[in-house]
PDB file of N, CA and C in Angstrom:
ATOM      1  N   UNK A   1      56.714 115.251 118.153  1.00  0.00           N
ATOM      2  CA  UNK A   1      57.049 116.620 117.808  1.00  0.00           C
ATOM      3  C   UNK A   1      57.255 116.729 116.299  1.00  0.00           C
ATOM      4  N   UNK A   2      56.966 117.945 115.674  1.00  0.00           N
ATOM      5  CA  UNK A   2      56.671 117.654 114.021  1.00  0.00           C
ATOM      6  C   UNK A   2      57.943 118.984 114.092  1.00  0.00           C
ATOM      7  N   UNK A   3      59.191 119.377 113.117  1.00  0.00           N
ATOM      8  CA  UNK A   3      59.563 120.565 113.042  1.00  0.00           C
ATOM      9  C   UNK A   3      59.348 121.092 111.725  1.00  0.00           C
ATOM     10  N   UNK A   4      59.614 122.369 111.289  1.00  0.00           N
ATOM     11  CA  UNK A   4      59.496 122.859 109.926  1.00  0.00           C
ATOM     12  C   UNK A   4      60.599 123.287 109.805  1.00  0.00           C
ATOM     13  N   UNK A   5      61.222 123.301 108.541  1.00  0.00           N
ATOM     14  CA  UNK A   5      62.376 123.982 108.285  1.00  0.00           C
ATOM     15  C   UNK A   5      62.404 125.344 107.073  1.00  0.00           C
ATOM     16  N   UNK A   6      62.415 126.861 107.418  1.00  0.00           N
ATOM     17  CA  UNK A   6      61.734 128.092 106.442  1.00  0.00           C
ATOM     18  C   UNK A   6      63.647 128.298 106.166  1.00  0.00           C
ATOM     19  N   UNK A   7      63.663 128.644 104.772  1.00  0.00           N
ATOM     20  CA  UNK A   7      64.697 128.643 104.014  1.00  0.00           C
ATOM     21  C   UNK A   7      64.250 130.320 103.786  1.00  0.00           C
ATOM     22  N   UNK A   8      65.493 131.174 104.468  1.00  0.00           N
ATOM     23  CA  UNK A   8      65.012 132.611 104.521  1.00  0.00           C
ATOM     24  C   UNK A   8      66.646 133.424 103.930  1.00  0.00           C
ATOM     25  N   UNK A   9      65.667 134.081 102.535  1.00  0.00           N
ATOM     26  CA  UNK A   9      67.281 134.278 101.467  1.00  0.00           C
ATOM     27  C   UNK A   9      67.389 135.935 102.820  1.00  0.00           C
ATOM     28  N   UNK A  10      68.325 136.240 102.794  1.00  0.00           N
ATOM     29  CA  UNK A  10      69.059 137.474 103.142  1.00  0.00           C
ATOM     30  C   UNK A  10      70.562 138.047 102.974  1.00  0.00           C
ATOM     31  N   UNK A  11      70.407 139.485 103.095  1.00  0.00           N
ATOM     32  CA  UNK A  11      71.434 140.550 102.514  1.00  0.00           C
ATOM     33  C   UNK A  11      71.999 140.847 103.840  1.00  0.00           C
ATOM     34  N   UNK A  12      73.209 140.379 104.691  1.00  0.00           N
ATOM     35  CA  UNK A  12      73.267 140.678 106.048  1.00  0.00           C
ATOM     36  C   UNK A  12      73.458 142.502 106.616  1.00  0.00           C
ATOM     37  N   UNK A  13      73.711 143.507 105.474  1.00  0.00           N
ATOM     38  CA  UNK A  13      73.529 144.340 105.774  1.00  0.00           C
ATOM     39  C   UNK A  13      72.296 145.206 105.677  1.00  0.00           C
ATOM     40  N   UNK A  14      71.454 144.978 104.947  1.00  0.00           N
ATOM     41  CA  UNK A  14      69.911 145.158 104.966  1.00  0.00           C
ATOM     42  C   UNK A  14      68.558 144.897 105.534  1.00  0.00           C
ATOM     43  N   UNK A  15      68.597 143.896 105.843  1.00  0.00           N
ATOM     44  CA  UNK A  15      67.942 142.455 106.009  1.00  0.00           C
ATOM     45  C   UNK A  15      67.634 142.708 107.472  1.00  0.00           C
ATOM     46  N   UNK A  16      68.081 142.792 108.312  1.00  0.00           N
ATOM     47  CA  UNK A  16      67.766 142.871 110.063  1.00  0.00           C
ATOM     48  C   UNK A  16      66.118 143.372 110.264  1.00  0.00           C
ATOM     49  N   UNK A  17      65.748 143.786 109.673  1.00  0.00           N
ATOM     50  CA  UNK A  17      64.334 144.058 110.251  1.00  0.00           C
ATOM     51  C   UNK A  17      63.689 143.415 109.615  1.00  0.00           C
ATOM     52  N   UNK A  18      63.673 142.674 108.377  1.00  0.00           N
ATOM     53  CA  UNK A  18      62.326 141.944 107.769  1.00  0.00           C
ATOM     54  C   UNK A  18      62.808 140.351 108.413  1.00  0.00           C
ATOM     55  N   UNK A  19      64.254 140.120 108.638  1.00  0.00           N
ATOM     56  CA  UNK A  19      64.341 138.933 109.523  1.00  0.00           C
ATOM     57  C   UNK A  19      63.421 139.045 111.070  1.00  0.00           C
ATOM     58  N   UNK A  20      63.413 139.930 111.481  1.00  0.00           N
ATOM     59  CA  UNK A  20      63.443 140.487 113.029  1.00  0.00           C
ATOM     60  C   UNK A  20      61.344 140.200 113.060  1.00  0.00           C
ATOM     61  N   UNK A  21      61.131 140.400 112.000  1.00  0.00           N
ATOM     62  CA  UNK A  21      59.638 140.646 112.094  1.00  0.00           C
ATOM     63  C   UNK A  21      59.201 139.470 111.283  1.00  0.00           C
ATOM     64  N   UNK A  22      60.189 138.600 110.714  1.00  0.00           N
ATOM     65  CA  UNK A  22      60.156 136.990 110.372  1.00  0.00           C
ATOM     66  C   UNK A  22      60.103 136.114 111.515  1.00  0.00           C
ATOM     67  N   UNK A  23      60.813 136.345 112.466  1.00  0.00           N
ATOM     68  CA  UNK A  23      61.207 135.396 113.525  1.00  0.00           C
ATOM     69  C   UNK A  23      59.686 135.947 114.818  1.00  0.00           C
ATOM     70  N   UNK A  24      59.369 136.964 114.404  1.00  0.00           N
ATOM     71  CA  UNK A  24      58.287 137.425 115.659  1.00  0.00           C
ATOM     72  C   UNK A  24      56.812 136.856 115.193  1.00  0.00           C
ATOM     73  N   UNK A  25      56.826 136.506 114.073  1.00  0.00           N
ATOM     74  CA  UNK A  25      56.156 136.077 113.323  1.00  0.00           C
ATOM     75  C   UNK A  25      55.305 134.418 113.341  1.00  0.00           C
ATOM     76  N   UNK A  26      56.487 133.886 113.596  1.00  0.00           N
ATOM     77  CA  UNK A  26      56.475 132.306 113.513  1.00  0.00           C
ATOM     78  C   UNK A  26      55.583 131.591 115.002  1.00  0.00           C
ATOM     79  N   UNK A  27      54.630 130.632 114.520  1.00  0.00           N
ATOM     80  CA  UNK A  27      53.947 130.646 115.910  1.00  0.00           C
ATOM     81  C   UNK A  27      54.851 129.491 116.616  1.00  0.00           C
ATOM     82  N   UNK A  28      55.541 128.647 116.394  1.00  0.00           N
ATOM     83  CA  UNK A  28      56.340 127.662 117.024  1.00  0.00           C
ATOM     84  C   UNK A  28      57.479 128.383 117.779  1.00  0.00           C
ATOM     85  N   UNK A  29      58.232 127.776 118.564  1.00  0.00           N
ATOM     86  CA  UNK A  29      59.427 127.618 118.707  1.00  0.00           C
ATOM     87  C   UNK A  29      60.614 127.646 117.978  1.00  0.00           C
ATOM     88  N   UNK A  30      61.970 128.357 117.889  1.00  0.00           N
ATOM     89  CA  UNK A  30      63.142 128.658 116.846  1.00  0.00           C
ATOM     90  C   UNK A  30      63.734 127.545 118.065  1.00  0.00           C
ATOM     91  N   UNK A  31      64.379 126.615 117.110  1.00  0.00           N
ATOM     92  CA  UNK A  31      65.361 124.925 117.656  1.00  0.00           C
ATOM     93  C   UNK A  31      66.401 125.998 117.407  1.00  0.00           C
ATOM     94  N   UNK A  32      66.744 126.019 116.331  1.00  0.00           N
ATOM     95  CA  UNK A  32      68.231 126.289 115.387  1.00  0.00           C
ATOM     96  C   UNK A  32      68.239 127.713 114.094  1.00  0.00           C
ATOM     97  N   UNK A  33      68.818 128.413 114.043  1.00  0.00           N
ATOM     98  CA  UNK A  33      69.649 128.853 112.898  1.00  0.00           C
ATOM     99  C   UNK A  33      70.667 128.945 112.260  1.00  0.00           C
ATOM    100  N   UNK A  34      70.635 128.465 111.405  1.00  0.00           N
ATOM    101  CA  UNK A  34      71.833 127.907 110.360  1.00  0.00           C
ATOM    102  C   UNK A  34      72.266 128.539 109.056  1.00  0.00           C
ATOM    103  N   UNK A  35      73.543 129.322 109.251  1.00  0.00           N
ATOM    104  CA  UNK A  35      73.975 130.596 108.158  1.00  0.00           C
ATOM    105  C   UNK A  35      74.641 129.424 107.041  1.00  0.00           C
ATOM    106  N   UNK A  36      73.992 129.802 105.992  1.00  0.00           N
ATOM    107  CA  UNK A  36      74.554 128.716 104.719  1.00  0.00           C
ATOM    108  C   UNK A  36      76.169 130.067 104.062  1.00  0.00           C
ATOM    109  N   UNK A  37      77.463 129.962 104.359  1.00  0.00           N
ATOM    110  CA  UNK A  37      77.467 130.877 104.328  1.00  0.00           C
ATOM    111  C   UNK A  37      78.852 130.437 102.491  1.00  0.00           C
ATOM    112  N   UNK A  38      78.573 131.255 101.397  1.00  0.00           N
ATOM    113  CA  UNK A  38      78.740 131.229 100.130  1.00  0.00           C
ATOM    114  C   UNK A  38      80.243 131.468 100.119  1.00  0.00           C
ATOM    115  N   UNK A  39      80.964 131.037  99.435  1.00  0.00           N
ATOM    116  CA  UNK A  39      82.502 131.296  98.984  1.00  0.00           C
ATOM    117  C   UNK A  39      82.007 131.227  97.471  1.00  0.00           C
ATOM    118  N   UNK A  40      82.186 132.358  96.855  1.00  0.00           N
ATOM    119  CA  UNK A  40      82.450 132.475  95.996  1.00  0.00           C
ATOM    120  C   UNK A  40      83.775 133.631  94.924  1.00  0.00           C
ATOM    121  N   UNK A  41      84.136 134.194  95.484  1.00  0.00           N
ATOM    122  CA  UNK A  41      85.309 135.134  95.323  1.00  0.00           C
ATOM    123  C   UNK A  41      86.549 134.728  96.006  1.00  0.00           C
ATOM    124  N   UNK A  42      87.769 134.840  95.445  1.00  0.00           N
ATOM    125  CA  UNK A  42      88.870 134.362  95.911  1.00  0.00           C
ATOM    126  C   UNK A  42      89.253 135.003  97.206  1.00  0.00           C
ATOM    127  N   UNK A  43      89.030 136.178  97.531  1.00  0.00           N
ATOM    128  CA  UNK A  43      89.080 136.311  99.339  1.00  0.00           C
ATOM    129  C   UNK A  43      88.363 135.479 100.064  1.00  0.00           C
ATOM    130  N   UNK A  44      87.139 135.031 100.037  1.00  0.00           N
ATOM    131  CA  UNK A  44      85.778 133.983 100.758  1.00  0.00           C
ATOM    132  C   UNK A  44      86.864 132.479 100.607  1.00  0.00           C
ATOM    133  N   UNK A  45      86.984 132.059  99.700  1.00  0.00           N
ATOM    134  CA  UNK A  45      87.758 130.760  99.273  1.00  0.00           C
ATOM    135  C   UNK A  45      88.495 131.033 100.590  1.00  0.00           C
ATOM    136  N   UNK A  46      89.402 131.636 100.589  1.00  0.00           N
ATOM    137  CA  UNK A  46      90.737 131.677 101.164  1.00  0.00           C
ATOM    138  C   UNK A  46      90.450 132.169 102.713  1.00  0.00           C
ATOM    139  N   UNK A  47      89.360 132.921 103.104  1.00  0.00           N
ATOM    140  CA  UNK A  47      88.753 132.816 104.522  1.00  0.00           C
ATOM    141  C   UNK A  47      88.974 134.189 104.850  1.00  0.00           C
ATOM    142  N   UNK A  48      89.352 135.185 104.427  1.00  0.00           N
ATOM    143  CA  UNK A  48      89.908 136.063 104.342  1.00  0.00           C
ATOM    144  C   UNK A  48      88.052 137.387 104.635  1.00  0.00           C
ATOM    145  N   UNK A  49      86.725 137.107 103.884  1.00  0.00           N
ATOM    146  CA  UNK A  49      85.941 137.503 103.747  1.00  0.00           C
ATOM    147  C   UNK A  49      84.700 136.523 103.756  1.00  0.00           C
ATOM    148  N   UNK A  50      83.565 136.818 104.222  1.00  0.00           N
ATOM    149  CA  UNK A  50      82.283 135.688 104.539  1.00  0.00           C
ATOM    150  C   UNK A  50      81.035 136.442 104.372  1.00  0.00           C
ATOM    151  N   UNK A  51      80.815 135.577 103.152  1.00  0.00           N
ATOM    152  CA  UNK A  51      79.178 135.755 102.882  1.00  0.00           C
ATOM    153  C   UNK A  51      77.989 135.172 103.353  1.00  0.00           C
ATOM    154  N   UNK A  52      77.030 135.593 103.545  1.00  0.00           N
ATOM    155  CA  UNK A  52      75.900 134.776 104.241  1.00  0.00           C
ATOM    156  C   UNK A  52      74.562 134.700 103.467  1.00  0.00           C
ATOM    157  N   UNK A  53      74.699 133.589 102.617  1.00  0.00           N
ATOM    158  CA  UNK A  53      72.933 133.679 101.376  1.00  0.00           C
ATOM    159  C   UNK A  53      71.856 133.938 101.752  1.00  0.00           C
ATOM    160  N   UNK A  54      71.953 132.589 102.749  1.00  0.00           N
ATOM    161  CA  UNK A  54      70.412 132.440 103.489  1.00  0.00           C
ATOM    162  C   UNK A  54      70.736 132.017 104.746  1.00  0.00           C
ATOM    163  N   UNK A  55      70.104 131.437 105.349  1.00  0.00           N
ATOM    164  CA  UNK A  55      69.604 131.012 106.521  1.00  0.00           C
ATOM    165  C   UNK A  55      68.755 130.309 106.669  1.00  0.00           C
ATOM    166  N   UNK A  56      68.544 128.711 107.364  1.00  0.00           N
ATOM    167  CA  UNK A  56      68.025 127.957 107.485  1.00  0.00           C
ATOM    168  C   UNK A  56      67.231 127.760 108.608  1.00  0.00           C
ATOM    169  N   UNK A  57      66.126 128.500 109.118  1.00  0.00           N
ATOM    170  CA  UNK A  57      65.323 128.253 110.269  1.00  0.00           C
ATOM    171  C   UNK A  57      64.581 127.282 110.920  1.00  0.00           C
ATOM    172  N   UNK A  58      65.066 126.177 111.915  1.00  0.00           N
ATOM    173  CA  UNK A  58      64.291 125.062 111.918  1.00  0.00           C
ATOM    174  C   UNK A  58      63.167 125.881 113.386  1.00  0.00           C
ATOM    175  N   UNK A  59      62.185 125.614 113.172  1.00  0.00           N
ATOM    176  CA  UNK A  59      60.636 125.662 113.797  1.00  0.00           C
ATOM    177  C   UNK A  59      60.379 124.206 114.158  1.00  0.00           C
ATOM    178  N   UNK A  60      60.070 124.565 115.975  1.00  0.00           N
ATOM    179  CA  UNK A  60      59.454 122.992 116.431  1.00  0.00           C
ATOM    180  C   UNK A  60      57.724 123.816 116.507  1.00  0.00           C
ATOM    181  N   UNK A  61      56.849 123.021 116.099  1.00  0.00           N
ATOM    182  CA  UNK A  61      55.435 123.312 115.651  1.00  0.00           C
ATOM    183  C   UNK A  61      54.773 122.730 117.239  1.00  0.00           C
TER     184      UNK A  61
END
């Protein structure tokens, strides 16, 4: 089995349909998605607020 892994940047309030027509897209199988998710502001640090950059899509081919 070979997998691919597509590194897909997104805006979680925008973003839902060009993800949506990303994932319908792909001719393999979705294993996993994986929210890389950013602390950078002292609310995020402290857990309080959560950002989400990208997303890590692993594809079994």
């Amino acid at each position: 089995m070979k997998y691919k892994v597509h590194r897909f940047e997104i805006n979680m309030v925008q973003d839902h349909g060009r993800l949506e027509h990303f994932l319908n897209n792909l001719k393999g199988e979705i294993v996993s998605i994986i929210p890389n998710i950013a602390k950078t502001t002292l609310f995020q640090i402290y857990g309080v607020t959560r950002k989400v950059d990208f997303l890590l899509i692993v594809e079994k081919i």
